[in-house]
Every structure is written in C-alpha cells, then in structure tokens.
PDB file of N, CA and C in Angstrom:
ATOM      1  N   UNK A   1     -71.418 124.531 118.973  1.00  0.00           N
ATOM      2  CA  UNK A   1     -72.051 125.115 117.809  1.00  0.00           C
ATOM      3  C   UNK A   1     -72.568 126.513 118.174  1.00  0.00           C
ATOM      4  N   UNK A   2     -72.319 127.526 117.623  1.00  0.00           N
ATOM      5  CA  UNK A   2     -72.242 128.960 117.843  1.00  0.00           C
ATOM      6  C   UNK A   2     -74.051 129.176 117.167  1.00  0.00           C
ATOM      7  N   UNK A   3     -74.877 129.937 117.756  1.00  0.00           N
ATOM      8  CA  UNK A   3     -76.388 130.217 117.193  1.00  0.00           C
ATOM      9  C   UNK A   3     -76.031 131.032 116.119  1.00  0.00           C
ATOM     10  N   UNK A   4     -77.309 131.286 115.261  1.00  0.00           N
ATOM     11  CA  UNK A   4     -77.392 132.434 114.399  1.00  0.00           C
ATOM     12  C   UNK A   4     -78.152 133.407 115.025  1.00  0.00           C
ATOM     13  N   UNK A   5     -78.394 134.595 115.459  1.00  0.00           N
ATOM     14  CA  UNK A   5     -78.558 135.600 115.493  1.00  0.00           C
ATOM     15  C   UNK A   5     -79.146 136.332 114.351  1.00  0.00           C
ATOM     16  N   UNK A   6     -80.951 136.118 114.800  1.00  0.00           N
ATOM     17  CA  UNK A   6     -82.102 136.824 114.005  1.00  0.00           C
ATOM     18  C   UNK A   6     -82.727 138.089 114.078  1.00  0.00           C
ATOM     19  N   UNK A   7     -82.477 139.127 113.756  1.00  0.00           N
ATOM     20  CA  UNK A   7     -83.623 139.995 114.118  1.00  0.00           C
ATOM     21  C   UNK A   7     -84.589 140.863 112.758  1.00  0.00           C
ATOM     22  N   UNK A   8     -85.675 140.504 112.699  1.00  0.00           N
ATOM     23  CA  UNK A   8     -86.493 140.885 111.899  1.00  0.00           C
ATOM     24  C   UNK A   8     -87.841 142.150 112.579  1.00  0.00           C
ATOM     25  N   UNK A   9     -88.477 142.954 111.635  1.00  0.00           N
ATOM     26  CA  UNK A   9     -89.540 144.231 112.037  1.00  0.00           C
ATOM     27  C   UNK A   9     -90.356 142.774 111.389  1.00  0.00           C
ATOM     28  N   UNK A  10     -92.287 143.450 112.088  1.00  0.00           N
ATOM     29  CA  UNK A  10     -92.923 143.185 111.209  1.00  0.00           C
ATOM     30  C   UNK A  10     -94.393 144.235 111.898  1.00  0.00           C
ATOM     31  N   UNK A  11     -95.734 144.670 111.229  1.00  0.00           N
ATOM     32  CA  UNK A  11     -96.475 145.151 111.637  1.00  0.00           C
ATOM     33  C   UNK A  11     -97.395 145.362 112.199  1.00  0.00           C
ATOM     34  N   UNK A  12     -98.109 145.855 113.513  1.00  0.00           N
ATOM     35  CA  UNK A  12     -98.867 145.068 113.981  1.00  0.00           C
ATOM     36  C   UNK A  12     -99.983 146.447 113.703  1.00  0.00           C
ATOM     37  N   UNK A  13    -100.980 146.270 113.628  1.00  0.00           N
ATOM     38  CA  UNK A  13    -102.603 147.224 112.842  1.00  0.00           C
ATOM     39  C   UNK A  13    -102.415 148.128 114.661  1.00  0.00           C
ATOM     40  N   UNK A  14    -102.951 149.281 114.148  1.00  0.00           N
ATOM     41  CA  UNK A  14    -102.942 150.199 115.081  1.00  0.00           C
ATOM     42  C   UNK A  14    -104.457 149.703 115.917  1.00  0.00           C
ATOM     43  N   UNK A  15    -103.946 149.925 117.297  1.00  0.00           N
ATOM     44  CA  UNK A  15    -105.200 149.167 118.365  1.00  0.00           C
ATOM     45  C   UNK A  15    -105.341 148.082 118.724  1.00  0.00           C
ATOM     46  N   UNK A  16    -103.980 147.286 118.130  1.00  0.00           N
ATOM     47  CA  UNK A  16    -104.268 146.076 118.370  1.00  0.00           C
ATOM     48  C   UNK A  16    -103.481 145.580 119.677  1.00  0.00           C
ATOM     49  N   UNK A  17    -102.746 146.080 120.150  1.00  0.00           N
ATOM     50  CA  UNK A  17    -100.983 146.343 120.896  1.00  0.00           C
ATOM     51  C   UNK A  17    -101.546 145.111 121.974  1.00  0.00           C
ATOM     52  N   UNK A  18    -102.797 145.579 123.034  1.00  0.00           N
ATOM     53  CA  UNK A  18    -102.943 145.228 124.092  1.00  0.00           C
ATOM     54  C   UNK A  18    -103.084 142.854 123.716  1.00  0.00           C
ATOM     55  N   UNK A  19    -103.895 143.335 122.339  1.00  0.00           N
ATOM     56  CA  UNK A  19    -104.425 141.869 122.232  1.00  0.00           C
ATOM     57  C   UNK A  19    -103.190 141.220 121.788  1.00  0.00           C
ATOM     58  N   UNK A  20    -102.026 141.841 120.826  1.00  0.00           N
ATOM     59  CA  UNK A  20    -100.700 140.868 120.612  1.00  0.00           C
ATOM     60  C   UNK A  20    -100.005 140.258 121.781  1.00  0.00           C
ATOM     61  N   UNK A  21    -100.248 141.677 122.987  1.00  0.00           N
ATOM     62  CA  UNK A  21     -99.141 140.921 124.030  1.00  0.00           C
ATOM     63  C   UNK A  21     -99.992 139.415 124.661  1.00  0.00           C
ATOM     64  N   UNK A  22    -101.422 139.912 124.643  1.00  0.00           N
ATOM     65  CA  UNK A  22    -102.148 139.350 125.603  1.00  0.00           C
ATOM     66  C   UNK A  22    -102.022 137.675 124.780  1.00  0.00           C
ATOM     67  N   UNK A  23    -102.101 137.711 123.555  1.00  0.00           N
ATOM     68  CA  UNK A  23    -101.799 136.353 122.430  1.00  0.00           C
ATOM     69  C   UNK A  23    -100.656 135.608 122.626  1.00  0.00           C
ATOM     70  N   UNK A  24     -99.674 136.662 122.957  1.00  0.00           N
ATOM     71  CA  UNK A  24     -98.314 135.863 123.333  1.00  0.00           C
ATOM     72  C   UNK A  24     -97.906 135.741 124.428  1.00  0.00           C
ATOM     73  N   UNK A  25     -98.280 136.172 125.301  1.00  0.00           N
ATOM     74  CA  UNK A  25     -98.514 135.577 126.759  1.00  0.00           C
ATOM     75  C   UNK A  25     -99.170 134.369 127.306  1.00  0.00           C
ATOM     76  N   UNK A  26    -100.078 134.412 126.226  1.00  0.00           N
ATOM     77  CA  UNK A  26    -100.540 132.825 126.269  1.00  0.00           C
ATOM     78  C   UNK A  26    -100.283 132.064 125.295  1.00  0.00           C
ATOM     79  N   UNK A  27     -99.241 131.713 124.575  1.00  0.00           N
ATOM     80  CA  UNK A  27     -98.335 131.302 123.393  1.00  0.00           C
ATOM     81  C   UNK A  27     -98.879 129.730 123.838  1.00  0.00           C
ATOM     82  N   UNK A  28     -99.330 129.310 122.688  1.00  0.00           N
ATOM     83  CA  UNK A  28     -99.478 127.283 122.699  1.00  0.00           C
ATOM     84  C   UNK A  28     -98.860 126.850 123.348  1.00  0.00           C
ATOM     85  N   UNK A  29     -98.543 125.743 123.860  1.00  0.00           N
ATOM     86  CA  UNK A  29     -97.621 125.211 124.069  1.00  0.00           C
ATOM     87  C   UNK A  29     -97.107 124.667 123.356  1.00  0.00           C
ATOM     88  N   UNK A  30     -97.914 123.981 122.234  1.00  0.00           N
ATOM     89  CA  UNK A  30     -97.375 123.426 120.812  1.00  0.00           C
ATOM     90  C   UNK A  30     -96.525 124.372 119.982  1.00  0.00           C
ATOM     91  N   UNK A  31     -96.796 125.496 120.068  1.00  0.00           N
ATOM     92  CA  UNK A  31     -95.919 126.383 119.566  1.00  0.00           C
ATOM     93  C   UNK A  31     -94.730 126.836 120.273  1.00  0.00           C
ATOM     94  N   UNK A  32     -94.807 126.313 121.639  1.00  0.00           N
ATOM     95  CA  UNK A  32     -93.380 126.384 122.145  1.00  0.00           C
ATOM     96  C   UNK A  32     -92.590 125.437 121.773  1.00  0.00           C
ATOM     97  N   UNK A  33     -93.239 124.509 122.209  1.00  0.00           N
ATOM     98  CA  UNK A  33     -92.553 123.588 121.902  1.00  0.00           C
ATOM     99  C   UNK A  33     -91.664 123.072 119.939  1.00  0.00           C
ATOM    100  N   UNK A  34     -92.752 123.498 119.373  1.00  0.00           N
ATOM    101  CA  UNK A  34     -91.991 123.563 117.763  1.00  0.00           C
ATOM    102  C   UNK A  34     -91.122 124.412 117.845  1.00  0.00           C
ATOM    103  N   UNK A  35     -91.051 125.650 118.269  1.00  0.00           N
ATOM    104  CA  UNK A  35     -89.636 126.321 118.182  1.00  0.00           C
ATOM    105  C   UNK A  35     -88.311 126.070 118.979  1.00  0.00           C
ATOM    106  N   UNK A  36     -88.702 125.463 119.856  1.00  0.00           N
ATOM    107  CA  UNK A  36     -87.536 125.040 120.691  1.00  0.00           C
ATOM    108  C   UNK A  36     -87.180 123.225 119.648  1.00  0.00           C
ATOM    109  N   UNK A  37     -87.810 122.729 119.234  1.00  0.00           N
ATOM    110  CA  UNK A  37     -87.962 121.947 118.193  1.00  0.00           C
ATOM    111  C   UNK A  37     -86.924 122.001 116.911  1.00  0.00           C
ATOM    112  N   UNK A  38     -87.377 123.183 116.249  1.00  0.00           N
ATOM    113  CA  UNK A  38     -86.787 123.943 115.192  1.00  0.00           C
ATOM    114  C   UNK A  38     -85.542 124.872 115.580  1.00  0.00           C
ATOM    115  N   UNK A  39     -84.885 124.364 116.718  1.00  0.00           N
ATOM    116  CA  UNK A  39     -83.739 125.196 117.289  1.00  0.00           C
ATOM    117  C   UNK A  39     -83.958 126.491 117.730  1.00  0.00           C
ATOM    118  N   UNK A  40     -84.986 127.050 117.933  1.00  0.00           N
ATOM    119  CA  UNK A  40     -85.273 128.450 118.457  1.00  0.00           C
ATOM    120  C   UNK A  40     -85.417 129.274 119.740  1.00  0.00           C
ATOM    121  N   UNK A  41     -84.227 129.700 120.073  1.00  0.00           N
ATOM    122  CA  UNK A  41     -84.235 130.197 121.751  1.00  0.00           C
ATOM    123  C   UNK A  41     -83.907 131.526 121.382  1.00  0.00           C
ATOM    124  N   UNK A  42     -84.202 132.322 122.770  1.00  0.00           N
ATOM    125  CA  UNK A  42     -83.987 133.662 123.064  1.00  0.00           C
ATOM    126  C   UNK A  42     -84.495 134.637 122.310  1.00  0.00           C
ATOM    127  N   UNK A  43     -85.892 133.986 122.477  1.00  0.00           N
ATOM    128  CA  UNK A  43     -86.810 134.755 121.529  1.00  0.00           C
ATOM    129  C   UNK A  43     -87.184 135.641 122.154  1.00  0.00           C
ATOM    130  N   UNK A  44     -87.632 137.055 121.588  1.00  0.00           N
ATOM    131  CA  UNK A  44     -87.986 138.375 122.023  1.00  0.00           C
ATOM    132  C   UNK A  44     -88.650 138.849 121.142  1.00  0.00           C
ATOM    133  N   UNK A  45     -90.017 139.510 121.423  1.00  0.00           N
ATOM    134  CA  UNK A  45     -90.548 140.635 120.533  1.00  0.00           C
ATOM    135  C   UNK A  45     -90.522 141.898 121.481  1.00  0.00           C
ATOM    136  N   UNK A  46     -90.447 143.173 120.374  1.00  0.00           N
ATOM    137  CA  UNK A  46     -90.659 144.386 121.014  1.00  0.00           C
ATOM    138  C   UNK A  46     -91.230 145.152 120.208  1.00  0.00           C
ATOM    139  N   UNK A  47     -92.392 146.333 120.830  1.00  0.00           N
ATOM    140  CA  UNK A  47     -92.715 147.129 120.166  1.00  0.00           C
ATOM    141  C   UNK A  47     -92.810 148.561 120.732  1.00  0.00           C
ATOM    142  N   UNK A  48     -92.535 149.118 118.940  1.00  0.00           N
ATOM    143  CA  UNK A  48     -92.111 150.313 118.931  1.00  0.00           C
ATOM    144  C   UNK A  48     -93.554 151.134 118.916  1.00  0.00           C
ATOM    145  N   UNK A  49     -94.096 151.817 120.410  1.00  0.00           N
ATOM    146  CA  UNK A  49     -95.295 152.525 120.374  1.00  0.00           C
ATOM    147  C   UNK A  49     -95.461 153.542 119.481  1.00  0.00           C
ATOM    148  N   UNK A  50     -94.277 154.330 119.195  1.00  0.00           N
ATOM    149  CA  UNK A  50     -95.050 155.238 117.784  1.00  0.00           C
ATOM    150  C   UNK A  50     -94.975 154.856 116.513  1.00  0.00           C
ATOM    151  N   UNK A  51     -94.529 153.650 115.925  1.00  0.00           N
ATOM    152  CA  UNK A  51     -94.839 153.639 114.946  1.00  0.00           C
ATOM    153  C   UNK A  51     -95.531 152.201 114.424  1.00  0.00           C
ATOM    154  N   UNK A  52     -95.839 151.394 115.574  1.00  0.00           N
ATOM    155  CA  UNK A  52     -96.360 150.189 115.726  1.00  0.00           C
ATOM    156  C   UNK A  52     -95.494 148.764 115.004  1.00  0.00           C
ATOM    157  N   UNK A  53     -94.573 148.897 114.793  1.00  0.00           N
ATOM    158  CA  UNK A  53     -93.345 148.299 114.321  1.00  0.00           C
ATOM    159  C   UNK A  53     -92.923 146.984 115.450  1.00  0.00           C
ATOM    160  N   UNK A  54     -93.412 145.893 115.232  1.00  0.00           N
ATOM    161  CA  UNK A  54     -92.813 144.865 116.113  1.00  0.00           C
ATOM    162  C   UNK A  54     -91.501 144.481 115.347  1.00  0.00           C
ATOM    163  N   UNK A  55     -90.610 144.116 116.732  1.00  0.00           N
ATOM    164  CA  UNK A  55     -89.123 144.123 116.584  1.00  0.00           C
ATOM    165  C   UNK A  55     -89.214 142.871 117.248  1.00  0.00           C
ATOM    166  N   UNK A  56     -88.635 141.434 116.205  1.00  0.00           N
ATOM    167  CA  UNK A  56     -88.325 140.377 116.878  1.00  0.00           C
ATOM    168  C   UNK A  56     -86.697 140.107 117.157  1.00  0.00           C
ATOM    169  N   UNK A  57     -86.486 139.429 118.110  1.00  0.00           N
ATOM    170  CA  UNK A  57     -85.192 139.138 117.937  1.00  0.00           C
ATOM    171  C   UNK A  57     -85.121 137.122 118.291  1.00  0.00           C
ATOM    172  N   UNK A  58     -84.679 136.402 117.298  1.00  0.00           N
ATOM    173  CA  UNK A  58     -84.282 135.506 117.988  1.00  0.00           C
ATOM    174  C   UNK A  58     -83.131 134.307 117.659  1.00  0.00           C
ATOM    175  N   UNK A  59     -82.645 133.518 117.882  1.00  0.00           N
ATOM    176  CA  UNK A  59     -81.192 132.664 117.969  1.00  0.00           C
ATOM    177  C   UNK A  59     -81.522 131.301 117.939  1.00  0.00           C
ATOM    178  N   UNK A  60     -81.273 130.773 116.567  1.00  0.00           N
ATOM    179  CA  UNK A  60     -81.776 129.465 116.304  1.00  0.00           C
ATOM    180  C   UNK A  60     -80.054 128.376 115.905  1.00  0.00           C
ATOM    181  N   UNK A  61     -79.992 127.304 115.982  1.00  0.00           N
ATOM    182  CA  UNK A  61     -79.575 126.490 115.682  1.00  0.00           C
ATOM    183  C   UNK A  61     -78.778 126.259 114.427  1.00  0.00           C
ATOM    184  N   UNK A  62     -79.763 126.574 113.603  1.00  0.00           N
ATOM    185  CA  UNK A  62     -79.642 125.936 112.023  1.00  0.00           C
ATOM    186  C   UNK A  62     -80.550 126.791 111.245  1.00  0.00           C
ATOM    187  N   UNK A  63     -80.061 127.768 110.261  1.00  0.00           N
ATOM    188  CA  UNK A  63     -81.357 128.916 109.724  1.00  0.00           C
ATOM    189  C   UNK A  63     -82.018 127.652 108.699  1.00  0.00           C
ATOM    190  N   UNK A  64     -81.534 126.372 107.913  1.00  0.00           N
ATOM    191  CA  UNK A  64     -81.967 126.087 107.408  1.00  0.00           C
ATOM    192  C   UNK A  64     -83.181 125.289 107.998  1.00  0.00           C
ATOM    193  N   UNK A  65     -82.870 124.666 108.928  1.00  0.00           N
ATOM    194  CA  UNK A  65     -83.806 124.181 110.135  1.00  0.00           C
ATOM    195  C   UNK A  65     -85.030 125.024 110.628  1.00  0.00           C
ATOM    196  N   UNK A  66     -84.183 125.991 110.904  1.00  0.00           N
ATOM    197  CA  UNK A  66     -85.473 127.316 111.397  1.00  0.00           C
ATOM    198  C   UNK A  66     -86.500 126.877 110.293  1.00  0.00           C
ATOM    199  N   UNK A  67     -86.394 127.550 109.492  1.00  0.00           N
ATOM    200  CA  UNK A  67     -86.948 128.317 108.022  1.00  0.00           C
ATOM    201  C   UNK A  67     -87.543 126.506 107.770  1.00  0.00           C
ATOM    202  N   UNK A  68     -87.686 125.857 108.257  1.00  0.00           N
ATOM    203  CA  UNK A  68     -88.420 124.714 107.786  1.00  0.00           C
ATOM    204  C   UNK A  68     -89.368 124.781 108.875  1.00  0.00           C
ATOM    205  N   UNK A  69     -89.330 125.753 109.937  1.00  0.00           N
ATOM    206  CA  UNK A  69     -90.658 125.159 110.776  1.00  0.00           C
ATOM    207  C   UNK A  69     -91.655 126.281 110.253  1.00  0.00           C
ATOM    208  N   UNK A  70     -91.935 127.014 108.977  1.00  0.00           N
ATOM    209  CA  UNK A  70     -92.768 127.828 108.424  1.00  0.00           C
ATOM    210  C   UNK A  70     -93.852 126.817 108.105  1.00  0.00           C
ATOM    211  N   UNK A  71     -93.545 125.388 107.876  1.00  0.00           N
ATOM    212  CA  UNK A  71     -94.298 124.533 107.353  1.00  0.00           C
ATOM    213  C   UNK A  71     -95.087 123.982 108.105  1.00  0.00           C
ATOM    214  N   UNK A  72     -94.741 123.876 109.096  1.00  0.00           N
ATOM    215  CA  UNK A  72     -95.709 123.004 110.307  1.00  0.00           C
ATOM    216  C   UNK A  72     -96.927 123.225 110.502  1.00  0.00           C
ATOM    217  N   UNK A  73     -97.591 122.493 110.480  1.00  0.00           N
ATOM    218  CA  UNK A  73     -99.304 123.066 110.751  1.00  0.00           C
ATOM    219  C   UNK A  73     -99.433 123.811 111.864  1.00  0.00           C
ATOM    220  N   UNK A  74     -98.378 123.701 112.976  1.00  0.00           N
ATOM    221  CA  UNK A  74     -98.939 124.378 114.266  1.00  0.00           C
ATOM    222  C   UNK A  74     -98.377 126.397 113.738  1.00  0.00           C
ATOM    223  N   UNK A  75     -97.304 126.306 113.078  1.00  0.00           N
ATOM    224  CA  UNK A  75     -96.751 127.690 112.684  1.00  0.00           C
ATOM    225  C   UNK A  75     -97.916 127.928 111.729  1.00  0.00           C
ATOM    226  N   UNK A  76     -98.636 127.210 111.039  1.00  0.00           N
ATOM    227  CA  UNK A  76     -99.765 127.935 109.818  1.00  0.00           C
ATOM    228  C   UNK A  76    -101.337 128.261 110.607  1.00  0.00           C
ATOM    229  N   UNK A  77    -101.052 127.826 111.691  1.00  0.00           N
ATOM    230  CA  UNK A  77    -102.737 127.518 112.528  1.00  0.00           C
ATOM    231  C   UNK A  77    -102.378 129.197 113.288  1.00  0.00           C
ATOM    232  N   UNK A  78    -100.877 129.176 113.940  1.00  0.00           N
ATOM    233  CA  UNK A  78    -100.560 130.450 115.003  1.00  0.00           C
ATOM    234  C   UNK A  78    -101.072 131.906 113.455  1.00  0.00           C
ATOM    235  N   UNK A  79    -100.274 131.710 113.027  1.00  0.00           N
ATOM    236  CA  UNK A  79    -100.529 133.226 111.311  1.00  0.00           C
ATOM    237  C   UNK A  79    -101.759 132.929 110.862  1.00  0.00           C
ATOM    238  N   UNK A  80    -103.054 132.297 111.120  1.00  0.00           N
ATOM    239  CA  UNK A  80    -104.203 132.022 110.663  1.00  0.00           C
ATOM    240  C   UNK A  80    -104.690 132.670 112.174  1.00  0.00           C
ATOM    241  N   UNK A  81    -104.283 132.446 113.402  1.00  0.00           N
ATOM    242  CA  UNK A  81    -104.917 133.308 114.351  1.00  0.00           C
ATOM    243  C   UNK A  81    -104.503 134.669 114.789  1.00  0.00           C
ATOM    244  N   UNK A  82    -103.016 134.770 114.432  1.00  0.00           N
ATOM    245  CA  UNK A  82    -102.494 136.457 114.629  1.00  0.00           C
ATOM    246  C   UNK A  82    -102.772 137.227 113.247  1.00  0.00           C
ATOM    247  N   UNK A  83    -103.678 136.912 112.450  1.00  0.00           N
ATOM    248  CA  UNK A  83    -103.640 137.590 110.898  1.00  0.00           C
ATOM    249  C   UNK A  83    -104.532 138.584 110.707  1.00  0.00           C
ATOM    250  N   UNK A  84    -105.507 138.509 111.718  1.00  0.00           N
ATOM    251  CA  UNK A  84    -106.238 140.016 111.873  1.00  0.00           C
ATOM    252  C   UNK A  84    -106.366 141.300 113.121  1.00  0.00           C
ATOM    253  N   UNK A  85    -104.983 141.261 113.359  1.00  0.00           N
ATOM    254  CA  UNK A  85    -104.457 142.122 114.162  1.00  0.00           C
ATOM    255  C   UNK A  85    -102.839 142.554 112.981  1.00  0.00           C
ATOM    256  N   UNK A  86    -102.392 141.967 112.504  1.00  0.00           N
ATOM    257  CA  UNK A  86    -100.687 142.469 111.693  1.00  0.00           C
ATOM    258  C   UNK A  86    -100.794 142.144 110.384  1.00  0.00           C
ATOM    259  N   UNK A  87    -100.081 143.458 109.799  1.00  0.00           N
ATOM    260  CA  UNK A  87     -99.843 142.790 107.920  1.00  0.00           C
ATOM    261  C   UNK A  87     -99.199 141.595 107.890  1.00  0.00           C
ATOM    262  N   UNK A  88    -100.027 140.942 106.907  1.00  0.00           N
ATOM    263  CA  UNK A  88     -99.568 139.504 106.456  1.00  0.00           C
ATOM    264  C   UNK A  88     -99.671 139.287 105.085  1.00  0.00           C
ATOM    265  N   UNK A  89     -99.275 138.445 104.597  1.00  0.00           N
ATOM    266  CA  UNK A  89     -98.847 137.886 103.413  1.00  0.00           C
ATOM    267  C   UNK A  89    -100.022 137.197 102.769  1.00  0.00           C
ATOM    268  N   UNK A  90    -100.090 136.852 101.561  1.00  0.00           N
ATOM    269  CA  UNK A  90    -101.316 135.845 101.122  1.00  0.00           C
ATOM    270  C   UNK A  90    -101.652 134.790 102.216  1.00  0.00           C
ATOM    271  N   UNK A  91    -101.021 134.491 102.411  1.00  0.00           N
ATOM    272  CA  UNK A  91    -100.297 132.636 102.913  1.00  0.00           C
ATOM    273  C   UNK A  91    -100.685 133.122 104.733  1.00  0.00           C
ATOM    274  N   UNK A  92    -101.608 134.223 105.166  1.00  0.00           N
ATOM    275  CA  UNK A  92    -101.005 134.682 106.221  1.00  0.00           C
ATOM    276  C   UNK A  92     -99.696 134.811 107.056  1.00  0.00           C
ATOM    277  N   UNK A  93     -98.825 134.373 106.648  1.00  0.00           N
ATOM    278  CA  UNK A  93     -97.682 134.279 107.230  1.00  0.00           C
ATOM    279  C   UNK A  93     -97.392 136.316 107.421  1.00  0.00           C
ATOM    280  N   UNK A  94     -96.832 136.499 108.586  1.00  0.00           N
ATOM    281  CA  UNK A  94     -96.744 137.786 109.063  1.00  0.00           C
ATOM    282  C   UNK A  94     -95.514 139.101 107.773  1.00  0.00           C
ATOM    283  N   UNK A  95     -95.845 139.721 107.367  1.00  0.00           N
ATOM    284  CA  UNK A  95     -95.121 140.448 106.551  1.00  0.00           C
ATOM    285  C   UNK A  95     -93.474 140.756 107.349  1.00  0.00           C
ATOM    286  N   UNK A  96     -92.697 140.392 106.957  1.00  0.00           N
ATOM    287  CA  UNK A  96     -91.233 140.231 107.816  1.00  0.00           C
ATOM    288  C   UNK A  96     -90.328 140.616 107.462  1.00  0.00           C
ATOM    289  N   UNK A  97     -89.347 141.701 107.601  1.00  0.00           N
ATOM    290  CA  UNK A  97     -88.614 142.467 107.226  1.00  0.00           C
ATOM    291  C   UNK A  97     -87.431 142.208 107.866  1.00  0.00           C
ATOM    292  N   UNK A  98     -86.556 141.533 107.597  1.00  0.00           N
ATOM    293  CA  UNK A  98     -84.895 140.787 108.564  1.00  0.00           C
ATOM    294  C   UNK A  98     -84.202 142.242 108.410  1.00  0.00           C
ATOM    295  N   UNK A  99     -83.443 142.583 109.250  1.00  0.00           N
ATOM    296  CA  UNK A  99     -82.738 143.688 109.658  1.00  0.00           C
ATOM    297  C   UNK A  99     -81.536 143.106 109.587  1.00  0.00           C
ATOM    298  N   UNK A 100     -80.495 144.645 109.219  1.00  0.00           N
ATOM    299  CA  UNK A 100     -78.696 143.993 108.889  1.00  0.00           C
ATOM    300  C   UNK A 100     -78.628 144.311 110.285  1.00  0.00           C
ATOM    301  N   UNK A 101     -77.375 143.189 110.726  1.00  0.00           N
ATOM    302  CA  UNK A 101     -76.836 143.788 111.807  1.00  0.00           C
ATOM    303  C   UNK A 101     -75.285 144.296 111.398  1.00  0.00           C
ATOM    304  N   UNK A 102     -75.287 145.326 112.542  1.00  0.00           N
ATOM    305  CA  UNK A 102     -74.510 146.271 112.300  1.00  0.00           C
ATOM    306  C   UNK A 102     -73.387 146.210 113.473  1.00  0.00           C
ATOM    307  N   UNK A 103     -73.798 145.636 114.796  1.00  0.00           N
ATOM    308  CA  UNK A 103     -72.864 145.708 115.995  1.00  0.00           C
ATOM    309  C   UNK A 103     -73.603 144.528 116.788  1.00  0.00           C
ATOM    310  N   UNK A 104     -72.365 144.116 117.243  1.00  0.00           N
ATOM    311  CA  UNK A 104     -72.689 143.098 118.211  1.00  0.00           C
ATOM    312  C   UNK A 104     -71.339 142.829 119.150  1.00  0.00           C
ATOM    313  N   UNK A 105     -72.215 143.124 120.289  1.00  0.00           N
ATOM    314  CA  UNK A 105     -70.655 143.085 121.720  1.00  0.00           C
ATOM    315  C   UNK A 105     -71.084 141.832 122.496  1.00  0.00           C
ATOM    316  N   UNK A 106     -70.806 140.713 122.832  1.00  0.00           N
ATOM    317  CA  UNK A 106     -70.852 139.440 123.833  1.00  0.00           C
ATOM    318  C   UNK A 106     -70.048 139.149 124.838  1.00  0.00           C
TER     319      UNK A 106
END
C-alpha cells in the first residue's frame, strides 16, 4: 500500500519559535502514539524564520483515517495546549493551509 503524501503551512505568533520546538520535542506520548495509530509517519515540521510560516510535511496510510484522528480527545487536548502560541480556528484546531504538490522524485 503506497502512503499519501501531506504537506500543509500553518502559523505560529511571532516570539513564540523557541516554545513550539521546545512543545514538540517533548510531544505526549499519547500523541505519538495516536498518530502512528491513525497511520501517520514521517512527520516533519519546519519553520520559515522570516515569515513565521510552519511547514508540515507528513505520510499517512489512509487520508480518510488520518482526518478521523482530528476527533480524538488526545488531538483536541494537544490544539487546546498549542493555541496560544499559532492561529487557530474556533475549535482551536491550528489554522491549516494543504499545499499543491508540484514535484516529487523517489
């Protein structure tokens, strides 16, 4: 079964840079574990220092699968604690912008 190939922007508040990495460096374990759960490997964030633009990239299983672990209490507890550092949504869920891809060499 071949992955899907994700990559989405989303924003993180200016000043906040040092405390996102430092948040996801110490990532739950419950939250590892749900994404590897929800089919989710080769996850990557990056950010873009001048314009504060986090760049995720990641390769799930099943997008319909993915897109069901938005529901989990442990994914609504993580956007209830990263929500005052990045634009977010009512729902806190992180403001998320999916990017076309354009090239891909393997």
């Amino acid at each position: 079964m071949s992955k899907v190939r994700r990559c989405f922007k989303m924003k993180l508040y200016k000043g906040y840079e040092e405390e996102y990495e430092k948040r996801h460096n110490n990532l739950w374990p419950e939250m590892k574990e749900m994404i590897h759960e929800y089919g989710g490997s080769n996850y990557s964030i990056y950010l873009d220092t001048e314009t504060n633009y986090l760049y995720g990239y990641i390769e799930v299983d099943d997008l319909d699968r993915w897109n069901e672990s938005a529901k989990t209490e442990i994914c609504k507890k993580w956007w209830d604690y990263m929500s005052d550092i990045m634009e977010t949504n009512p729902d806190n869920s992180p403001v998320c912008v999916d990017l076309k891809p354009v090239f891909f060499l393997e």
